[in-house]
C-alpha atoms as a PDB file:
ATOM      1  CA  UNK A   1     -18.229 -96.414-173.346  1.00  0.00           C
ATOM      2  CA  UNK A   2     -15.104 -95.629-175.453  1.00  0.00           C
ATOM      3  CA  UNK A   3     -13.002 -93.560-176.678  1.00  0.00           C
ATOM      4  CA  UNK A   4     -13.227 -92.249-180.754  1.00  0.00           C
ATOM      5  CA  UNK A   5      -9.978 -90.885-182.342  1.00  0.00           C
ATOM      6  CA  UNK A   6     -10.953 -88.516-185.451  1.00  0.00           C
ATOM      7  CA  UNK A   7      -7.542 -88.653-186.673  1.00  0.00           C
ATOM      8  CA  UNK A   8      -3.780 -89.515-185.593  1.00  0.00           C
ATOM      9  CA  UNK A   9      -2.276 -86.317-184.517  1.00  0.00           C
ATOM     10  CA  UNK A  10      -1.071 -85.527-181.117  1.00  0.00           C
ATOM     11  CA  UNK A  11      -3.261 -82.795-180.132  1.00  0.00           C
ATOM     12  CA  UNK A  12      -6.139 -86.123-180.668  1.00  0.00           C
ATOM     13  CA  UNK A  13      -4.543 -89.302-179.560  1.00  0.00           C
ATOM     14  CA  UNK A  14      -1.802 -87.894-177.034  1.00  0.00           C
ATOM     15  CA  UNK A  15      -3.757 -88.068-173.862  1.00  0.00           C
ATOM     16  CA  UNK A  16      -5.417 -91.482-175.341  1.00  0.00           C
ATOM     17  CA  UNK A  17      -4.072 -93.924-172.835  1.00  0.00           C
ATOM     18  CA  UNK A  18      -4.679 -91.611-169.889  1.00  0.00           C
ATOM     19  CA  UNK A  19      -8.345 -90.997-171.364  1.00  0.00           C
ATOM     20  CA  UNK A  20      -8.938 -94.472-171.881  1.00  0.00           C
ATOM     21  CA  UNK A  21      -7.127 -95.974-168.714  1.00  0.00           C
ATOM     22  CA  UNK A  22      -7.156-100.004-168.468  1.00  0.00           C
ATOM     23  CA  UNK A  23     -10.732-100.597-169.701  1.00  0.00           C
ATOM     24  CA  UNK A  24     -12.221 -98.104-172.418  1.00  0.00           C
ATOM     25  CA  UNK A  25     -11.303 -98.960-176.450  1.00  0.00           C
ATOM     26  CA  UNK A  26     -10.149 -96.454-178.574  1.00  0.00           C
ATOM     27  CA  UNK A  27     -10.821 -96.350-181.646  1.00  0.00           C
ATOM     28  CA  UNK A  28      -9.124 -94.815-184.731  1.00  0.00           C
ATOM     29  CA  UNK A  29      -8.588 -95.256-188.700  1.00  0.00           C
ATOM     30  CA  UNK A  30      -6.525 -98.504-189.366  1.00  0.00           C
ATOM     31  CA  UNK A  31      -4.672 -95.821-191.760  1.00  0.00           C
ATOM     32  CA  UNK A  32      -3.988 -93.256-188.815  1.00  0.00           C
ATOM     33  CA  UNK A  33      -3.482 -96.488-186.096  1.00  0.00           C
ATOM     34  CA  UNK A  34       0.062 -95.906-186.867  1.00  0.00           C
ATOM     35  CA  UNK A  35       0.133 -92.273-184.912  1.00  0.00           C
ATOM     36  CA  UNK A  36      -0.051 -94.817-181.948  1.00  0.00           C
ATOM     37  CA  UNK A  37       2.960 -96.365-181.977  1.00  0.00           C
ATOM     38  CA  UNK A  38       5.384 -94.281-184.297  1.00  0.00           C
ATOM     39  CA  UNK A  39       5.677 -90.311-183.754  1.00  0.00           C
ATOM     40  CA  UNK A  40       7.004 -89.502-187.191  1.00  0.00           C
ATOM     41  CA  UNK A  41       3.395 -91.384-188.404  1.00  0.00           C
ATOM     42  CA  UNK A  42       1.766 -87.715-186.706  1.00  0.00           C
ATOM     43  CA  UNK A  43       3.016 -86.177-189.972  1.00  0.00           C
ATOM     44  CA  UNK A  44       2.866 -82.686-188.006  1.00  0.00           C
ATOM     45  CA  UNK A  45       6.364 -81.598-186.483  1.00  0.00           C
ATOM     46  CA  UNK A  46       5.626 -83.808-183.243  1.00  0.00           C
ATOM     47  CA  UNK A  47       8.244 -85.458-181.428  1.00  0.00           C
ATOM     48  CA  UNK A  48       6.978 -87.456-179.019  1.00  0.00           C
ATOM     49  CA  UNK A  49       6.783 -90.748-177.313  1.00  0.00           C
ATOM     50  CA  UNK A  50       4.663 -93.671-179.161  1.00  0.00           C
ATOM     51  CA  UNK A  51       0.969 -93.367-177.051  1.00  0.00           C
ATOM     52  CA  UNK A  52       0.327 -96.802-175.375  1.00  0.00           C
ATOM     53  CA  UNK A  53      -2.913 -97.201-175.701  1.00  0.00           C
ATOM     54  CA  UNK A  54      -3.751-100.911-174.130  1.00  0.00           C
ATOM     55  CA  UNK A  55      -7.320-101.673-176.544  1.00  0.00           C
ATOM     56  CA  UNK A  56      -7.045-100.550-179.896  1.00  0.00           C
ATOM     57  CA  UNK A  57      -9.377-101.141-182.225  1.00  0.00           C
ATOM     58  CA  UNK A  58      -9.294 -99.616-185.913  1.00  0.00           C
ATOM     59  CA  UNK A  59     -12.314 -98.480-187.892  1.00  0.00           C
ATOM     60  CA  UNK A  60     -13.007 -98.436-191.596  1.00  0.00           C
ATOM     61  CA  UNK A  61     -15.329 -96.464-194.029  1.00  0.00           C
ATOM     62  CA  UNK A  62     -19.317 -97.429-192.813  1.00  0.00           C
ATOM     63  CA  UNK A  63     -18.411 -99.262-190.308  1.00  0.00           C
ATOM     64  CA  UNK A  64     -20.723 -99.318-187.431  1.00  0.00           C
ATOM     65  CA  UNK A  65     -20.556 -98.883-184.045  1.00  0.00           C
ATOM     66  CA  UNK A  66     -23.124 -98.828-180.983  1.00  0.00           C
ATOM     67  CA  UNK A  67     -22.842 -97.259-177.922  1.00  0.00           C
ATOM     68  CA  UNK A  68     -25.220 -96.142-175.306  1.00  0.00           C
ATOM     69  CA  UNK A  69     -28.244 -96.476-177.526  1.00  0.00           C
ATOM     70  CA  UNK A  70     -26.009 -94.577-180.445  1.00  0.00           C
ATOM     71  CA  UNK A  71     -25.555 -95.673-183.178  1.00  0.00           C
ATOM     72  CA  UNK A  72     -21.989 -94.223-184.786  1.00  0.00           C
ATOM     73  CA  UNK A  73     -21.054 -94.448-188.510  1.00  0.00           C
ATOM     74  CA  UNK A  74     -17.346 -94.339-189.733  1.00  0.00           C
ATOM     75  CA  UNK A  75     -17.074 -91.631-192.528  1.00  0.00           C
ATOM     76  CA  UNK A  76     -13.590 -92.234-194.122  1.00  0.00           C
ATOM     77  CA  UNK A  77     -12.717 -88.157-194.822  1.00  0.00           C
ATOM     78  CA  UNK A  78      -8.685 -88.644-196.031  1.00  0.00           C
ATOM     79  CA  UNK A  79      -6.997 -85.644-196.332  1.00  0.00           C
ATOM     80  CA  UNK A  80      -6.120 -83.411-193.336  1.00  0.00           C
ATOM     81  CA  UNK A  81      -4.006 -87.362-192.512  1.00  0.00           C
ATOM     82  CA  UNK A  82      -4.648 -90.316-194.634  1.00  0.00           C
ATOM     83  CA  UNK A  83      -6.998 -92.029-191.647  1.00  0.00           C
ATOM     84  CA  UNK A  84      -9.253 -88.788-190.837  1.00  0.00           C
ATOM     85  CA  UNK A  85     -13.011 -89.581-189.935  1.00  0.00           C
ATOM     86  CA  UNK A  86     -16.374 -88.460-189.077  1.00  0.00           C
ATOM     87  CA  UNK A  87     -18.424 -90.004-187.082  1.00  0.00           C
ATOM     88  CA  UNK A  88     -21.969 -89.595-187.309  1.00  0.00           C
ATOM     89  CA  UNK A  89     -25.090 -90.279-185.645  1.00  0.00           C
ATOM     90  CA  UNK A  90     -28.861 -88.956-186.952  1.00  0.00           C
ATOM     91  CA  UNK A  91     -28.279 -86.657-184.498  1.00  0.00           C
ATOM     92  CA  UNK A  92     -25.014 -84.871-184.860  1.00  0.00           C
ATOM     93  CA  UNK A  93     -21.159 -85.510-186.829  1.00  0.00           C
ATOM     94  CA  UNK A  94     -18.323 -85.212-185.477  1.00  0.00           C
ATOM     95  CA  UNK A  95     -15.810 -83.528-187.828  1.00  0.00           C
ATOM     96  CA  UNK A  96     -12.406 -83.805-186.295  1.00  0.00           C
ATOM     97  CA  UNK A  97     -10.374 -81.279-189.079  1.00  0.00           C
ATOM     98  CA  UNK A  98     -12.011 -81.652-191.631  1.00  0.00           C
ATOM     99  CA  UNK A  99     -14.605 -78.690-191.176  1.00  0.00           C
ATOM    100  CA  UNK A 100     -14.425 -75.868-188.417  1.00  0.00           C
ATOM    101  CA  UNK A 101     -16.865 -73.085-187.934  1.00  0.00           C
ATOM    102  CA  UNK A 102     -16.324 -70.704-190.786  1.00  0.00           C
ATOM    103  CA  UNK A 103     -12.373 -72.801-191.959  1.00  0.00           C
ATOM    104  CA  UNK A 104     -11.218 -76.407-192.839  1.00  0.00           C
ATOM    105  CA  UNK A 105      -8.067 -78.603-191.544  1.00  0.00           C
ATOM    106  CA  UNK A 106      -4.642 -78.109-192.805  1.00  0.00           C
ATOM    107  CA  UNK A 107      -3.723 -80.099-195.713  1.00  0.00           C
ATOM    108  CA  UNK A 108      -0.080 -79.259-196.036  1.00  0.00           C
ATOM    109  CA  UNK A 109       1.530 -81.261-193.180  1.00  0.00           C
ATOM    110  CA  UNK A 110       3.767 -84.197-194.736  1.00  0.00           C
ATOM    111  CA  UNK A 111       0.860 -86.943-194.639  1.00  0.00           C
ATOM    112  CA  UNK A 112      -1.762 -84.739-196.000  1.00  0.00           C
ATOM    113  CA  UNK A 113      -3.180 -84.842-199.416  1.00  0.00           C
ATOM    114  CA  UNK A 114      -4.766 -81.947-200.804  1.00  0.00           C
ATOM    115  CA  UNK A 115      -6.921 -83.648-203.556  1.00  0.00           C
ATOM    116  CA  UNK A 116      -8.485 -86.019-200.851  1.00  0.00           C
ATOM    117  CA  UNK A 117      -9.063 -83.088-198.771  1.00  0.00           C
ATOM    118  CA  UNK A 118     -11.525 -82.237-201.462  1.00  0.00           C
ATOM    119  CA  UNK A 119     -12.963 -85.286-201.979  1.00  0.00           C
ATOM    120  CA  UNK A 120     -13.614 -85.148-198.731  1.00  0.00           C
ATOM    121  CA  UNK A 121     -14.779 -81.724-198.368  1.00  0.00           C
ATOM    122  CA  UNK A 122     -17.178 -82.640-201.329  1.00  0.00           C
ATOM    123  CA  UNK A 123     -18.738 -85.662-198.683  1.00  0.00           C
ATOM    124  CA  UNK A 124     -18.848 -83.508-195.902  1.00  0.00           C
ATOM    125  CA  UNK A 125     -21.410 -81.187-198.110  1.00  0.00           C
ATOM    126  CA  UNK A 126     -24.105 -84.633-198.900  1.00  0.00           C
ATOM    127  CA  UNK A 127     -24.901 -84.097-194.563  1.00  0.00           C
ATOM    128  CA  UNK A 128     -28.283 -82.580-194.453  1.00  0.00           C
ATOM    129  CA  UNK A 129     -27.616 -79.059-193.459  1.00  0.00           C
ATOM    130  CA  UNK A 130     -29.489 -79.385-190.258  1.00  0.00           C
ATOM    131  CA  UNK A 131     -26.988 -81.922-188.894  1.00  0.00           C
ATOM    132  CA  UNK A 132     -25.180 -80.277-186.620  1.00  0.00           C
ATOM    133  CA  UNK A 133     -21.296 -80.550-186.838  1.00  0.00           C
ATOM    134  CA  UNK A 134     -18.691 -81.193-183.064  1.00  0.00           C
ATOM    135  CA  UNK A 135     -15.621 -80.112-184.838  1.00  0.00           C
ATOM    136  CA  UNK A 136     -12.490 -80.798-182.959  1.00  0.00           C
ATOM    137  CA  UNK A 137     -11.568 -77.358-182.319  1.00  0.00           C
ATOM    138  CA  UNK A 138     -13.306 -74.203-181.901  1.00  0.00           C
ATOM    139  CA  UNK A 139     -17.528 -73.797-181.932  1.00  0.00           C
ATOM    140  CA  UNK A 140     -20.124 -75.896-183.174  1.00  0.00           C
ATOM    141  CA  UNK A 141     -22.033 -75.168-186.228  1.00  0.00           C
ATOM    142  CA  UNK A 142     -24.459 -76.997-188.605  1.00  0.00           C
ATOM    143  CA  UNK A 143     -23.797 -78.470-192.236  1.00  0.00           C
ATOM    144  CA  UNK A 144     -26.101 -75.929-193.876  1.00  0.00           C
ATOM    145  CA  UNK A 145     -24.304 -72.584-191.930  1.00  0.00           C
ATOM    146  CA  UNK A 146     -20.554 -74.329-193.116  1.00  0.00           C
ATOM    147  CA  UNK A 147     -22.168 -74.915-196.742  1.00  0.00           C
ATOM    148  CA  UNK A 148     -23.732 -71.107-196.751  1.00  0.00           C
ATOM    149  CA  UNK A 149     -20.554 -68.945-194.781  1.00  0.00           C
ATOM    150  CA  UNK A 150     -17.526 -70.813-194.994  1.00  0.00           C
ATOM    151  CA  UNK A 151     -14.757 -69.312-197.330  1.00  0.00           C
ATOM    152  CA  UNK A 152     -13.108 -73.012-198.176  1.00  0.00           C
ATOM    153  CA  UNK A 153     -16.756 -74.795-199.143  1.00  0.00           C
ATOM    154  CA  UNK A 154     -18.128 -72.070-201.327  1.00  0.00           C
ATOM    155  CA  UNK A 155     -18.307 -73.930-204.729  1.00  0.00           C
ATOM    156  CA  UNK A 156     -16.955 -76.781-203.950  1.00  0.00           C
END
């Protein structure tokens, strides 16, 4: 088991240690592993302690990783922070902030960029639109319902 950070913001990594304890990893972005040890590195208003987080292990774009029979891929998806991910099985993705039922993640906090939001946005839309999509707040949906109904994708 272990635990899988989408991103470096507090409301994602702030209960990490207590999640993960003395013996699960947690992963996270090597661009977003900073959120772990330097609040200001949250880019979002949050002033809080650095999370100590005793086995961290960072993840890059297609990486790999297999647990309990799944087998996870690292999507790099930069934009709502410069280390944002999906992770995806055949199964299902994980979208973090990227893509909510029916909105997106913010791209306006200090580490955000806009034009990698996009890019991003624009990867997000390759998933076959059966997949269906864990976002990290709010409902799940599917690629296809997100491609047809939400506002920010529409001609992207």
């Amino acid at each position: 088991m272990a635990v899988l950070a989408t991103h470096g913001h507090f409301d994602h990594v702030g209960a990490a240690a207590a999640i993960c304890g003395e013996e699960l990893p947690f992963y996270i972005h090597e661009a977003d592993a900073l959120a772990l040890s330097d609040p200001e590195a949250w880019g979002a208003g949050y002033e809080a302690p650095p999370v100590p987080v005793k086995d961290v292990r960072t993840v890059v774009d297609g990486d790999v990783l297999t647990f309990a029979g799944f087998r996870i891929e690292v999507l790099h998806t930069p934009g709502h922070t410069p280390g944002s991910v999906c992770y995806r099985t055949d199964g299902w993705v994980l979208s973090g902030d990227l893509v909510f039922a029916g909105a997106i993640g913010r791209s306006d906090f200090p580490n955000s960029d806009p034009a990698a939001m996009r890019l991003s946005l624009r990867r997000f839309l390759t998933l076959p639109d059966e997949l269906p999509v864990l976002p990290g707040h709010g409902p799940r949906t599917t690629v296809g319902r997100e491609r047809r109904r939400n506002p920010f994708l529409v001609g992207l």
